[in-house]
Protein backbone atom coordinates (compact mmCIF):
# COMPACT_ATOMS: atom_id res chain seq x y z
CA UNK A 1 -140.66 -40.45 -8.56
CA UNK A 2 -144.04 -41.61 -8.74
CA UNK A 3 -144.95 -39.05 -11.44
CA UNK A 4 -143.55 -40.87 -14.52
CA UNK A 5 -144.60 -44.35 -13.68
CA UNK A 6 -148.13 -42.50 -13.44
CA UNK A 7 -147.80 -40.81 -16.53
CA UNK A 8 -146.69 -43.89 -17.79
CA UNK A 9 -149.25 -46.22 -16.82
CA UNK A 10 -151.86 -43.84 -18.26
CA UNK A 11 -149.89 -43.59 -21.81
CA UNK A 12 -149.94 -47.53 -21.57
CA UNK A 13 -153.74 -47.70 -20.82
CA UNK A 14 -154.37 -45.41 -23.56
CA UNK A 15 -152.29 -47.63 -26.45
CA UNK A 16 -154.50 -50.34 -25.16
CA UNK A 17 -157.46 -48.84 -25.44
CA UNK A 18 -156.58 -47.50 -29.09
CA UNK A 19 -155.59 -51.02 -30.17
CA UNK A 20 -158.41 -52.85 -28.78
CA UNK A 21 -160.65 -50.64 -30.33
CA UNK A 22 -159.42 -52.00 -33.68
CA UNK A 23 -160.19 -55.23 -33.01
CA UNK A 24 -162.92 -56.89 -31.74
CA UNK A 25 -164.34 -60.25 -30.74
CA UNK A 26 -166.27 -62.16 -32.98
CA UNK A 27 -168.66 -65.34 -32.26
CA UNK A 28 -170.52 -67.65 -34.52
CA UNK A 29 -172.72 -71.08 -33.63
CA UNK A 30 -173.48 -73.43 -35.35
CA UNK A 31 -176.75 -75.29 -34.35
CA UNK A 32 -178.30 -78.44 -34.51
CA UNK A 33 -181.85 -77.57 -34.78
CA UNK A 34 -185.00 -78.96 -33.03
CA UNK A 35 -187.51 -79.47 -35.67
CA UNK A 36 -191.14 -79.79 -35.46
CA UNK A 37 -192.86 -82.74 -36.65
CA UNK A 38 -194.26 -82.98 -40.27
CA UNK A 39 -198.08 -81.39 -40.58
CA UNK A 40 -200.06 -80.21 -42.68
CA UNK A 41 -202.37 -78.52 -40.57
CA UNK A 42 -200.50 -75.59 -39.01
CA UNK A 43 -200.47 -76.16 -34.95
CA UNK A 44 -202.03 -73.31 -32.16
CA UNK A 45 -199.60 -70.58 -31.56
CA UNK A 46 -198.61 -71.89 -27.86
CA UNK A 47 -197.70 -75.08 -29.61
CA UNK A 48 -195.46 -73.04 -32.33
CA UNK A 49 -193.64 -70.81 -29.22
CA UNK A 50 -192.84 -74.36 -27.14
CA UNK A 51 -190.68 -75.37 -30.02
CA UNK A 52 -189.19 -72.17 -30.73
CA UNK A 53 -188.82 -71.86 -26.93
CA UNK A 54 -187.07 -75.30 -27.05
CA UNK A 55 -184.35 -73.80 -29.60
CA UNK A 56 -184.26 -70.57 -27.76
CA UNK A 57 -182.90 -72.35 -24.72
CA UNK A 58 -180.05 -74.08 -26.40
CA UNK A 59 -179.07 -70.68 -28.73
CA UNK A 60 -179.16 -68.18 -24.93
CA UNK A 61 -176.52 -70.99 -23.19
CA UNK A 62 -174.40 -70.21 -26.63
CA UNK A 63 -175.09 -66.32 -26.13
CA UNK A 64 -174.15 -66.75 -22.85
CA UNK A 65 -170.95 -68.70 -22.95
CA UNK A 66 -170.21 -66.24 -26.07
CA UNK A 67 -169.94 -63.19 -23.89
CA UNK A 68 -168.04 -64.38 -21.01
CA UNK A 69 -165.41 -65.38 -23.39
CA UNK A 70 -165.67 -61.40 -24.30
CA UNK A 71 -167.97 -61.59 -27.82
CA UNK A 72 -168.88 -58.34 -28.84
CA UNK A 73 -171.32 -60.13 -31.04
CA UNK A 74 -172.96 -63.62 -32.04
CA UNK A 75 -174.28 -64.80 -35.05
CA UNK A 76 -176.77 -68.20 -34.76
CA UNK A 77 -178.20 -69.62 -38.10
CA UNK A 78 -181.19 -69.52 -40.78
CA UNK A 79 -183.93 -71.50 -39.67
CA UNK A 80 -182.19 -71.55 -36.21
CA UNK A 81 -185.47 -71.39 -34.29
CA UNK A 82 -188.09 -73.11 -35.90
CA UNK A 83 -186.62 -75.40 -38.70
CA UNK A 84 -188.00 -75.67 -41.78
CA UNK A 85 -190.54 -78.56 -42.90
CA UNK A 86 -193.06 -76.12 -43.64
CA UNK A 87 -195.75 -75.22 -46.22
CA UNK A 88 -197.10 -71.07 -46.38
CA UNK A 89 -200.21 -72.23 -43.68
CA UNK A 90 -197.64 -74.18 -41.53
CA UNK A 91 -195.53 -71.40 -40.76
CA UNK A 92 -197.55 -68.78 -39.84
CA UNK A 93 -197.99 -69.67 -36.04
CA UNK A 94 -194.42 -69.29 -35.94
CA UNK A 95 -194.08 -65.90 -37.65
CA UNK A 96 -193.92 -62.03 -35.57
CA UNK A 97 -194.66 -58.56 -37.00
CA UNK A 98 -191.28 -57.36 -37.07
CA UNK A 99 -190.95 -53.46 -36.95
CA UNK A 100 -188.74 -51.42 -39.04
CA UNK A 101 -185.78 -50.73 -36.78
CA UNK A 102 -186.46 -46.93 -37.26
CA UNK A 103 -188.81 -47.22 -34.17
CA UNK A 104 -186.12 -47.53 -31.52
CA UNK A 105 -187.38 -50.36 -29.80
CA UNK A 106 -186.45 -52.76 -26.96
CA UNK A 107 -188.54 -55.37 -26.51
CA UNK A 108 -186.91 -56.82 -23.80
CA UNK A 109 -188.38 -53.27 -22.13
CA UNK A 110 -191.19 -52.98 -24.01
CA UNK A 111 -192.97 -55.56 -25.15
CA UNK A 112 -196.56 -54.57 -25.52
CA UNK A 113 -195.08 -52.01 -27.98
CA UNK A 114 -195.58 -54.13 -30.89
CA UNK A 115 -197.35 -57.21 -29.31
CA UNK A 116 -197.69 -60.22 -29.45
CA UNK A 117 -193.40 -60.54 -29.79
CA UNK A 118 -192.35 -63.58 -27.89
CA UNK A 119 -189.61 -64.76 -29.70
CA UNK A 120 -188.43 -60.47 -30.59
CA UNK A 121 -189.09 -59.98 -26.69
CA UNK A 122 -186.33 -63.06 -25.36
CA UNK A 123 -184.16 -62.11 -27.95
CA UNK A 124 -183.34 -58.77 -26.99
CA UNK A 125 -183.37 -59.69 -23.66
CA UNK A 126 -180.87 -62.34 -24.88
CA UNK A 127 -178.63 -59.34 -26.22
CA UNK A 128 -179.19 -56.84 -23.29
CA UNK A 129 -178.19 -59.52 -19.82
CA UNK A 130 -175.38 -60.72 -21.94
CA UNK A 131 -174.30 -57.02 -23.22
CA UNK A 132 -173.71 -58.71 -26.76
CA UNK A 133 -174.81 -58.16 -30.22
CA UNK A 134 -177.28 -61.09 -30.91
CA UNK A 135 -177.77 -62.06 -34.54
CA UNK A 136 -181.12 -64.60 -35.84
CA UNK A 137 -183.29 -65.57 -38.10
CA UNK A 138 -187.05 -65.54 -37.59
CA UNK A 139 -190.12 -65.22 -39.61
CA UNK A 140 -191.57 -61.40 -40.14
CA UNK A 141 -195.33 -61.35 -41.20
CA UNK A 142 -196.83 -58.02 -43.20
CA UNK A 143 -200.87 -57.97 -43.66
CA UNK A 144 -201.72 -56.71 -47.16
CA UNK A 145 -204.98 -55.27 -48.68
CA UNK A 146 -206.35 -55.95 -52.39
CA UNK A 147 -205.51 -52.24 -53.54
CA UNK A 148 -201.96 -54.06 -53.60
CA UNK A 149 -201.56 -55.95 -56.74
CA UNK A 150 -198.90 -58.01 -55.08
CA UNK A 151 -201.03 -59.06 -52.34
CA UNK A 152 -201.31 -62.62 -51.63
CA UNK A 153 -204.54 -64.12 -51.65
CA UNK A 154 -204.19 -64.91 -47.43
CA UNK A 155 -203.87 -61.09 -47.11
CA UNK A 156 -200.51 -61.26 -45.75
CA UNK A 157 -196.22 -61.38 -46.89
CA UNK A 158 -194.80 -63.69 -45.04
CA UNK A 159 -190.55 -63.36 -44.98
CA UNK A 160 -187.46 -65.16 -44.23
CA UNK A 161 -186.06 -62.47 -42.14
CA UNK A 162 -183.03 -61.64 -39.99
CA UNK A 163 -182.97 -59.35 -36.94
CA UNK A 164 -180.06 -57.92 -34.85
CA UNK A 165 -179.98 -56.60 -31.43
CA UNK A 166 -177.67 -54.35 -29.99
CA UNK A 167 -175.73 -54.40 -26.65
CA UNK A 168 -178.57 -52.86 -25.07
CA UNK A 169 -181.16 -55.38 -26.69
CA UNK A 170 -182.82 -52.37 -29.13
CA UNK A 171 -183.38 -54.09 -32.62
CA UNK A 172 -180.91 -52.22 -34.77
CA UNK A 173 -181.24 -54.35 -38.21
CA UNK A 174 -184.02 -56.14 -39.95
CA UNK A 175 -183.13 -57.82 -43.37
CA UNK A 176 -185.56 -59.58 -45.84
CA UNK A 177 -183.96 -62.03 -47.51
CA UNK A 178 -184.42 -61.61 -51.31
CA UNK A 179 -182.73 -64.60 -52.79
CA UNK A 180 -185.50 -67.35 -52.07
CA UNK A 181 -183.65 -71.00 -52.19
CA UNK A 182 -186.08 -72.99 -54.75
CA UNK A 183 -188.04 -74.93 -51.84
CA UNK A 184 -188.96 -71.60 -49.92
CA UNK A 185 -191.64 -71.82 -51.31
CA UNK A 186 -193.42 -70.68 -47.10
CA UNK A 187 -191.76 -67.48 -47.75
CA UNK A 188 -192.23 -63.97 -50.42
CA UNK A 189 -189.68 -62.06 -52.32
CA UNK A 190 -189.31 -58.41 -51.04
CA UNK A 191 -190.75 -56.30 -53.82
CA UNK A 192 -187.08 -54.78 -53.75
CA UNK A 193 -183.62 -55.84 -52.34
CA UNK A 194 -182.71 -54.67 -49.23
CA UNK A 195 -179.34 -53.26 -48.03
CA UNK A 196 -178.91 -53.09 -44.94
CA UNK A 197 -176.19 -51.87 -42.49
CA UNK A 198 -175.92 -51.02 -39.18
CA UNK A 199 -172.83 -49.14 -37.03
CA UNK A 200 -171.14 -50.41 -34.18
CA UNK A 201 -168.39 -49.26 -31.98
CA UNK A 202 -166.53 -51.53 -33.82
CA UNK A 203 -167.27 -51.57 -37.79
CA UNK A 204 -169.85 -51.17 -39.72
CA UNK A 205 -171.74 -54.51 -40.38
CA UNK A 206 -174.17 -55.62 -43.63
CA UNK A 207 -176.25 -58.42 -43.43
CA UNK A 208 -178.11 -61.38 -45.95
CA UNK A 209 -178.68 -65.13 -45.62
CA UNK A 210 -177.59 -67.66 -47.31
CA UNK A 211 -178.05 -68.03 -51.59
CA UNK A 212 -178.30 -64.18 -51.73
CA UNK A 213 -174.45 -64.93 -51.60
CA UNK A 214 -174.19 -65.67 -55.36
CA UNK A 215 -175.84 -63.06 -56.46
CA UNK A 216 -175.09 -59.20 -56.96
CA UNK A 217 -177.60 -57.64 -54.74
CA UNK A 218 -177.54 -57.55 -51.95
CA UNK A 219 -173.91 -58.86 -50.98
CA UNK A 220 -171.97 -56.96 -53.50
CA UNK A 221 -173.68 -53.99 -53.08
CA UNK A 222 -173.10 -54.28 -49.71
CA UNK A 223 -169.71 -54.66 -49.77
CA UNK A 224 -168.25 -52.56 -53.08
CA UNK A 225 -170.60 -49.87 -52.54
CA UNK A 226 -171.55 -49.55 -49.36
CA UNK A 227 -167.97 -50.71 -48.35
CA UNK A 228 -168.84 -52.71 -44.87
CA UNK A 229 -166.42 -54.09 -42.60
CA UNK A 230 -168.14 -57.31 -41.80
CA UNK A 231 -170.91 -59.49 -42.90
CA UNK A 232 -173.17 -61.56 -41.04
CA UNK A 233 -174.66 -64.39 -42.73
CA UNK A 234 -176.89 -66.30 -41.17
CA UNK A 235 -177.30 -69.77 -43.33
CA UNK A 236 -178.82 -73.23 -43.73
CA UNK A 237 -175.76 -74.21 -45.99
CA UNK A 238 -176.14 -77.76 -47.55
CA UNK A 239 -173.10 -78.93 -49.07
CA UNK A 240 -172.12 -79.59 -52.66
CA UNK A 241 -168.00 -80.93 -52.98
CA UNK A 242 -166.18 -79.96 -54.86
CA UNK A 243 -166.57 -75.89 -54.98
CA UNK A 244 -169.77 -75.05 -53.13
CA UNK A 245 -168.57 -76.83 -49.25
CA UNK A 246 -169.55 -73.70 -47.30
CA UNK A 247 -166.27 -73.35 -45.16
CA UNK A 248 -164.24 -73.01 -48.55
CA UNK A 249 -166.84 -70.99 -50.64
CA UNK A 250 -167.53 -68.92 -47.63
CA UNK A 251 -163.33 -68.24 -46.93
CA UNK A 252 -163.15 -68.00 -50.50
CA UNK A 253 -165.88 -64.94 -51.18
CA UNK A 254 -164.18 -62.97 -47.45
CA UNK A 255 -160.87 -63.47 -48.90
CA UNK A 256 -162.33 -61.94 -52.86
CA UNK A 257 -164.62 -59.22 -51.18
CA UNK A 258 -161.87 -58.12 -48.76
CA UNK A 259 -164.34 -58.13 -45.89
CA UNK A 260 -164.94 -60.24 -42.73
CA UNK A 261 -167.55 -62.96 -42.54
CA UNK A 262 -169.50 -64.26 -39.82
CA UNK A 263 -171.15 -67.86 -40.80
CA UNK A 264 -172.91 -69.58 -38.87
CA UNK A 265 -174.82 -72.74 -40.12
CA UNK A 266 -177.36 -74.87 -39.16
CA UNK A 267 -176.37 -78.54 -38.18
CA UNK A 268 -178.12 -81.70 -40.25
CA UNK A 269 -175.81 -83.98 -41.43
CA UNK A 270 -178.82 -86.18 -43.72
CA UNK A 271 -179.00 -83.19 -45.54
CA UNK A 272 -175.79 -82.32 -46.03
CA UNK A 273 -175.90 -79.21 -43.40
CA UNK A 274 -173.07 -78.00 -41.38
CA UNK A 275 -169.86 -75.75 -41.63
CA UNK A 276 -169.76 -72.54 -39.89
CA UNK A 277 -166.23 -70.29 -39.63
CA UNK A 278 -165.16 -66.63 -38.75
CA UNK A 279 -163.52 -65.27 -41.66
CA UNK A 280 -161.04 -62.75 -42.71
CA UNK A 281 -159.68 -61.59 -45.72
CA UNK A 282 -156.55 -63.15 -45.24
CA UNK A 283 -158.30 -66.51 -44.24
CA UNK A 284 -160.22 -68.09 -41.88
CA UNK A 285 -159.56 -67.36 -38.14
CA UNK A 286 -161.75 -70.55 -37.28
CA UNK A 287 -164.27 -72.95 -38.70
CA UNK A 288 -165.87 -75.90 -37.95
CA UNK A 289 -166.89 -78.92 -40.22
CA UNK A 290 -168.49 -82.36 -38.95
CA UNK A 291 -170.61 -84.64 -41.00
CA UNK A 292 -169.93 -87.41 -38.66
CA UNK A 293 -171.88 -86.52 -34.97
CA UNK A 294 -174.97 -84.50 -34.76
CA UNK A 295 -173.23 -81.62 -31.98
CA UNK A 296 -173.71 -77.51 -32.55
CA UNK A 297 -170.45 -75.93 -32.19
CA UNK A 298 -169.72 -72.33 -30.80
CA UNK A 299 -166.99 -70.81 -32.47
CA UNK A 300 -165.06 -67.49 -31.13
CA UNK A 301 -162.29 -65.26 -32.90
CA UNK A 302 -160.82 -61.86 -33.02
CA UNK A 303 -161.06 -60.37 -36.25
CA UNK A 304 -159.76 -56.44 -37.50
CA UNK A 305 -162.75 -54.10 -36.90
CA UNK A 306 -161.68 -52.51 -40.32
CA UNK A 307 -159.58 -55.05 -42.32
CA UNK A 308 -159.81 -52.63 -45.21
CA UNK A 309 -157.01 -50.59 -43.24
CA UNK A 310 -155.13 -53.38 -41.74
CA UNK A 311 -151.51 -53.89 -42.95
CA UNK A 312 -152.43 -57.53 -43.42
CA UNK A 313 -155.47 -56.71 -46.00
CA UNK A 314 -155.12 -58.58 -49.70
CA UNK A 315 -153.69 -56.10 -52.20
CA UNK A 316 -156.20 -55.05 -54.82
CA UNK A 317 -156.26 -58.06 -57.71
CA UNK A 318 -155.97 -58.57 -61.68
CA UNK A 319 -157.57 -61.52 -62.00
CA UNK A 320 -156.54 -61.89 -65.54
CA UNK A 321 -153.35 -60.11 -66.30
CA UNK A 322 -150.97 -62.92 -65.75
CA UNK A 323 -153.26 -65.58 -67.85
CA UNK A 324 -153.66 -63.10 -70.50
CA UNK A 325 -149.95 -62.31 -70.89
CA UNK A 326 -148.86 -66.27 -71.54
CA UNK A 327 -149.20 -67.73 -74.43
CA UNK A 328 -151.15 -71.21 -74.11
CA UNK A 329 -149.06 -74.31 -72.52
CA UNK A 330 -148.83 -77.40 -74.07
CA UNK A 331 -151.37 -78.11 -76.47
CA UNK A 332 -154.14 -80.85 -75.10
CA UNK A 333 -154.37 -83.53 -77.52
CA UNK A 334 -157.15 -85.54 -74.80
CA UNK A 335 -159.62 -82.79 -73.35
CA UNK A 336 -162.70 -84.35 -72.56
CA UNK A 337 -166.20 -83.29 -70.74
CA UNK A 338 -167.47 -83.42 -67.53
CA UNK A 339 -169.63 -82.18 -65.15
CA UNK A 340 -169.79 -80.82 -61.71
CA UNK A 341 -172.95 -79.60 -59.72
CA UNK A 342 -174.76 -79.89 -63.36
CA UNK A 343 -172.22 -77.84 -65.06
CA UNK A 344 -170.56 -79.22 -68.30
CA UNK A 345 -166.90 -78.56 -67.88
CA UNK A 346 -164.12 -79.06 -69.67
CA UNK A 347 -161.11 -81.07 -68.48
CA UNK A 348 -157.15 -82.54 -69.25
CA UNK A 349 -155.85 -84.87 -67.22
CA UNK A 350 -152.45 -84.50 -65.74
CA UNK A 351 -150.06 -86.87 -66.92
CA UNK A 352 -146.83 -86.04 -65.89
CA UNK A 353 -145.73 -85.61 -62.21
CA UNK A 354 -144.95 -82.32 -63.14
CA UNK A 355 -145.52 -79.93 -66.16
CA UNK A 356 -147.80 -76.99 -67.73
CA UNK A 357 -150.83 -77.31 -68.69
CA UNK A 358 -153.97 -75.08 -70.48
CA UNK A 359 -157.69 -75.76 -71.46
CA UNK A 360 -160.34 -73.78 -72.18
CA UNK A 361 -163.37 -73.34 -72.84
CA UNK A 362 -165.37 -70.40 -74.58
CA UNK A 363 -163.69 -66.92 -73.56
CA UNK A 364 -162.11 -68.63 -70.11
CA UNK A 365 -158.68 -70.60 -70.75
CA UNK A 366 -156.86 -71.87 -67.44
CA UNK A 367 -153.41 -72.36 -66.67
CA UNK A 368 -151.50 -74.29 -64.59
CA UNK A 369 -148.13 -74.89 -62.87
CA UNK A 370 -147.66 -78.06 -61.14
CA UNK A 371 -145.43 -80.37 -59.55
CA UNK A 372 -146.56 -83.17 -57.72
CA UNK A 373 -144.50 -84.19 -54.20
CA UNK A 374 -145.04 -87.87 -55.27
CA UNK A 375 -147.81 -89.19 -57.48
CA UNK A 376 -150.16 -91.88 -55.94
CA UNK A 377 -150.88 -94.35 -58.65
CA UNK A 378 -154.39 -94.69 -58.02
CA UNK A 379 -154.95 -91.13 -57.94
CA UNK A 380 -155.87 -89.26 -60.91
CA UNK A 381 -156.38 -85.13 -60.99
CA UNK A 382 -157.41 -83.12 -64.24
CA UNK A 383 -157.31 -79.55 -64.84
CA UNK A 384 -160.89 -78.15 -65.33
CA UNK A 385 -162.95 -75.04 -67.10
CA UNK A 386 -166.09 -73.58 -67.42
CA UNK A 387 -167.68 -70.78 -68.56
CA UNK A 388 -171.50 -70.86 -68.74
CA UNK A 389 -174.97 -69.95 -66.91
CA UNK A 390 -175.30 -71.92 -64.21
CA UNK A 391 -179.57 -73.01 -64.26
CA UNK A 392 -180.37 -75.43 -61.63
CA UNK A 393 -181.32 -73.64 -58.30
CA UNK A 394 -181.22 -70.61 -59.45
CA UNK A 395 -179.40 -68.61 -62.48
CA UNK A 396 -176.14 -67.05 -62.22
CA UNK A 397 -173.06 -66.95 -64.64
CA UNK A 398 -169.67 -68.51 -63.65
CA UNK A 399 -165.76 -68.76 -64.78
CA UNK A 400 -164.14 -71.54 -63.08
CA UNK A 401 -160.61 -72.88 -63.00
CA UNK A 402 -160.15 -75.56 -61.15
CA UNK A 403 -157.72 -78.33 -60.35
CA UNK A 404 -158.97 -81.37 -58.68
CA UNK A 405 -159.21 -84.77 -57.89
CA UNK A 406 -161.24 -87.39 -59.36
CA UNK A 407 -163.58 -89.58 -57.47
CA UNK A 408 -161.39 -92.70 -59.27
CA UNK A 409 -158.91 -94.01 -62.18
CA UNK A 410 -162.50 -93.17 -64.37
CA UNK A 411 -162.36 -89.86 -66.24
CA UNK A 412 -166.45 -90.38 -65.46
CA UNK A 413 -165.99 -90.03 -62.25
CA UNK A 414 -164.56 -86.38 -62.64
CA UNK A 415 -166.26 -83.68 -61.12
CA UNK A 416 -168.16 -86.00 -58.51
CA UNK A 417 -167.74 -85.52 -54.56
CA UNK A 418 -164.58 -86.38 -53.24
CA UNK A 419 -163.76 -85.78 -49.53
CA UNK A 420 -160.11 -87.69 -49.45
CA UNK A 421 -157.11 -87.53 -51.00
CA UNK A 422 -153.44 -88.30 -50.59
CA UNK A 423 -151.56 -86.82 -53.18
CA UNK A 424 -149.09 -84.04 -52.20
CA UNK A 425 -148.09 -81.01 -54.20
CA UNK A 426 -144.63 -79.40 -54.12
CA UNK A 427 -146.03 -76.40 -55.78
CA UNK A 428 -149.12 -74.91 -58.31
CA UNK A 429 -149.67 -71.96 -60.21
CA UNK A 430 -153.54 -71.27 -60.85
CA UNK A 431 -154.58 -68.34 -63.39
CA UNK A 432 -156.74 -68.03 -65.72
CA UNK A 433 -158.42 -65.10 -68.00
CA UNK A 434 -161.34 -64.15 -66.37
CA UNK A 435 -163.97 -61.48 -67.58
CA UNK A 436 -165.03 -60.28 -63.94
CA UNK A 437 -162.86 -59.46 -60.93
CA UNK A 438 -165.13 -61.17 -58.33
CA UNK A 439 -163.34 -64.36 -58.62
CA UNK A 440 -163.39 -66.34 -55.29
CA UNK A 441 -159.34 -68.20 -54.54
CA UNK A 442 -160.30 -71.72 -52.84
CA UNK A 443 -157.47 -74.64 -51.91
CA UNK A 444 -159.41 -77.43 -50.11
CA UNK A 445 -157.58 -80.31 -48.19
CA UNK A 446 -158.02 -84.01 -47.62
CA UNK A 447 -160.87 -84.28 -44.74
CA UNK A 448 -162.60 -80.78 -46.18
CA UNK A 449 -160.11 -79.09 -44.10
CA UNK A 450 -158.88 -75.13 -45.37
CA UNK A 451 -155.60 -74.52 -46.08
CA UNK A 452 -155.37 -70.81 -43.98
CA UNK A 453 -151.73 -68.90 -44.95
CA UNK A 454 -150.82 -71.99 -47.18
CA UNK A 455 -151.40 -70.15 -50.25
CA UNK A 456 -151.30 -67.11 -51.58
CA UNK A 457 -153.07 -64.57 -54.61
CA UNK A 458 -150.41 -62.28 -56.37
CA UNK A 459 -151.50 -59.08 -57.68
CA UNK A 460 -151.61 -60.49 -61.52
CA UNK A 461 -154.29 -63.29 -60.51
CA UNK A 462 -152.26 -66.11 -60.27
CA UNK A 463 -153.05 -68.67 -57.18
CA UNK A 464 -150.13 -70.22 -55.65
CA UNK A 465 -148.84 -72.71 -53.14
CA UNK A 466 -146.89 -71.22 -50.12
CA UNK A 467 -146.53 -74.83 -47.97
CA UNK A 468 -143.86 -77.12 -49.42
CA UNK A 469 -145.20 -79.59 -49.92
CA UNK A 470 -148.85 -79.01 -49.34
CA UNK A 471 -151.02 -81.41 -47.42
CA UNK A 472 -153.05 -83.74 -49.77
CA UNK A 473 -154.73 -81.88 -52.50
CA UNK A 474 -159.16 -82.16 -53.41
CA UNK A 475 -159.35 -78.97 -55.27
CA UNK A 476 -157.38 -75.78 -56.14
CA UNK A 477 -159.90 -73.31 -57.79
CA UNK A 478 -160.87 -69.73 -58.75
CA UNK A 479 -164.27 -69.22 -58.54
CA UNK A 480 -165.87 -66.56 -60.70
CA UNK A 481 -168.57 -64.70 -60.90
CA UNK A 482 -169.68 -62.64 -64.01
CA UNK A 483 -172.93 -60.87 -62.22
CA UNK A 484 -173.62 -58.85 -65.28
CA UNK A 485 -174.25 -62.17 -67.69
CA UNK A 486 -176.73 -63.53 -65.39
């Protein structure tokens, strides 16, 4: 009788093992970062490894705390272990020759190998006592001769550079990243992007840091061609309400890419720095936003190991067939201009509690469905376009439809940061007739708070409440990107 409860037992191990090999656990922190003091004289190397050292201590208790919850993997943040503050001399104590991964190293084993590797050598060792994947961000230094035109004139590239250790603590990825923010200015552009990917027992991961996210290579390469599971994205993330928050823009591009993403920010509220989140395509699993205390945050989740073949993936999107099929709404006698993060945008208010509207601008015209749960006098929302080259930071070409909230009763004050809101929405209908399909769906709550399974994307592009009636509303908006007008 013994025989069936046996064979039983071992059929029920089996399912288990099958199903938890489609999953896995995920880990992110977020990390308020020691910095070193202001100089202009770079400091000895000793004095370069005590800071780092100092960071290192607080990023292993995450690590550690990460795996006995059962992380497979942790991702810690750009600029995680030295900070930034730097000029090109500043940061070289603080930078490693970092090997291709081709070399099948351990450092935690090994680490004359490829000496002097300090910061390489407690990483992996990081990675291999805690049998975790550990993800950061360190400097990698390259000497250079004069027979390269590209050379600097020190001799050396310097690089903003991620690295990722295995289970085992072997370094498995090393990315470059190739989208300088304007004030890196310590730091060189790879002569070439870099995609890079790595396998695991549970998906195959890409990797890049923060701003290469608006831009085609290397993150949509990574993920349309090269068709990842998971990205890790290690980021210094500063803020900019009301589209470019990082936990909505970072939901928002997992939930257009169709891919998981692993965040994890540095924390430094004077500069606007902090939201980290584990991200699926169907929203986020978890994310963490404080501009009020000065704490790091560990963050842990289980996420599909292939969400491209899970029943709950996104199905594939129009983004402009339901937008192009309508004819315009009620004609706007009172558009006016605005602008938001240096972009002029076009706008109509909304003056009925409920009603239709359209406005364009150039080849983008948005639409909108709306009916308010009850109206707060002092509140005033407007329905927003743009279509344009975005020049400040960088250069990149966006389509934006966007409902939101105005900072007061003053059409001026459209388009500035607002964090609070209390008007509720019984429902909205968002579409609008984009040229690109990577268009990024974002809802964002009073409090900068997500709005996970509260809305949903049909097929035909439209962006729609599911909640009645939603919690109160700061912005509704598709975020597009049209990489090849950049």
């Amino acid at each position: 009788p013994s025989q069936p409860l046996l064979h039983a037992a071992v059929f029920a191990l089996a399912v288990l093992q099958a199903l938890a090999s489609n999953t896995f656990i995920a880990a992110v922190y977020e990390h308020a970062v020691i910095l070193p003091d202001a100089t202009y004289q770079p400091v000895s190397p000793d004095d370069a490894l005590a800071l780092m050292n100092k960071n290192m201590d607080v990023l292993e208790g995450a690590i550690r705390e990460a795996a006995q919850q059962g992380a497979h993997i942790i991702v810690t943040p750009e600029d995680g272990i030295y900070g930034w503050r730097f000029t090109r001399e500043t940061i070289y104590p603080y930078l490693e020759d970092i090997p291709d991964p081709a070399v099948n190293w351990i450092p935690c084993t090994d680490p004359t190998r490829f000496a002097p590797a300090p910061v390489q050598e407690r990483l992996s060792c990081m990675a291999r006592n805690n049998s975790i994947y550990v993800v950061a961000n360190i400097g990698d230094k390259k000497p250079c001769n004069s027979s390269d035109p590209g050379c600097p004139s020190d001799g050396r590239y310097q690089y903003n550079t991620n690295v990722v250790f295995d289970s085992e603590g072997k370094l498995v990825a090393r990315y470059h990243k190739y989208n300088l923010f304007m004030s890196e200015t310590q730091f060189n552009y790879p002569k070439e992007p870099e995609a890079v990917t790595f396998e695991t027992p549970f998906g195959k991961f890409g990797i890049f840091t923060c701003f290469d996210i608006l831009f085609h290579e290397p993150a949509v390469v990574l993920v349309s061609e090269l068709q990842v599971d998971t990205v890790l994205f290690p980021t210094a993330w500063m803020n900019v309400l009301p589209f470019l928050t990082a936990v909505e823009f970072h939901s928002a591009w997992a939930m257009g890419m169709g891919v998981n993403f692993l965040a994890a920010n540095t924390h430094y509220t004077s500069m606007s720095m902090t939201g980290s989140g584990i991200y699926a395509p169907d929203g986020a699993r978890t994310y963490y936003y404080n501009m009020k205390t000065e704490d790091g945050r560990l963050l842990i989740a289980e996420l599909d190991s292939h969400p491209r073949l899970s029943p709950a993936s996104p199905p594939a999107v129009n983004w402009s067939s339901y937008a192009l099929s309508v004819k315009r709404f009620s004609p706007n006698d009172h558009d006016f201009g605005g602008l938001i993060f240096h972009d002029w945008f076009t706008f109509t208010k909304l003056t009925e509690p409920e009603g239709n509207l359209t406005v364009c601008q150039k080849d983008l015209c948005c639409h909108l469905s709306y009916k308010m749960a009850g109206k707060e006098n002092d509140e005033i929302y407007v329905l927003g376009a743009f279509d344009g080259l975005h020049v400040v930071e960088g250069q990149y070409y966006l389509q934006i439809c966007t409902l939101l909230k105005c900072k007061s009763t003053d059409l001026h004050t459209c388009g500035q940061p607002v964090e609070t809101a209390q008007t509720e929405f019984e429902m909205f209908s968002l579409s609008g007739t984009f040229g690109t399909n990577y268009v990024f769906p974002e809802v964002l709550y009073s409090g900068v708070q997500l709005a996970p399974g509260e809305f949903e994307v049909l097929n035909d592009g439209r962006l729609m409440s599911k909640t009645r009636p939603t919690k109160p509303v700061i912005t509704v908006t598709l975020f597009g990107r049209w990489y090849e007008k950049d």
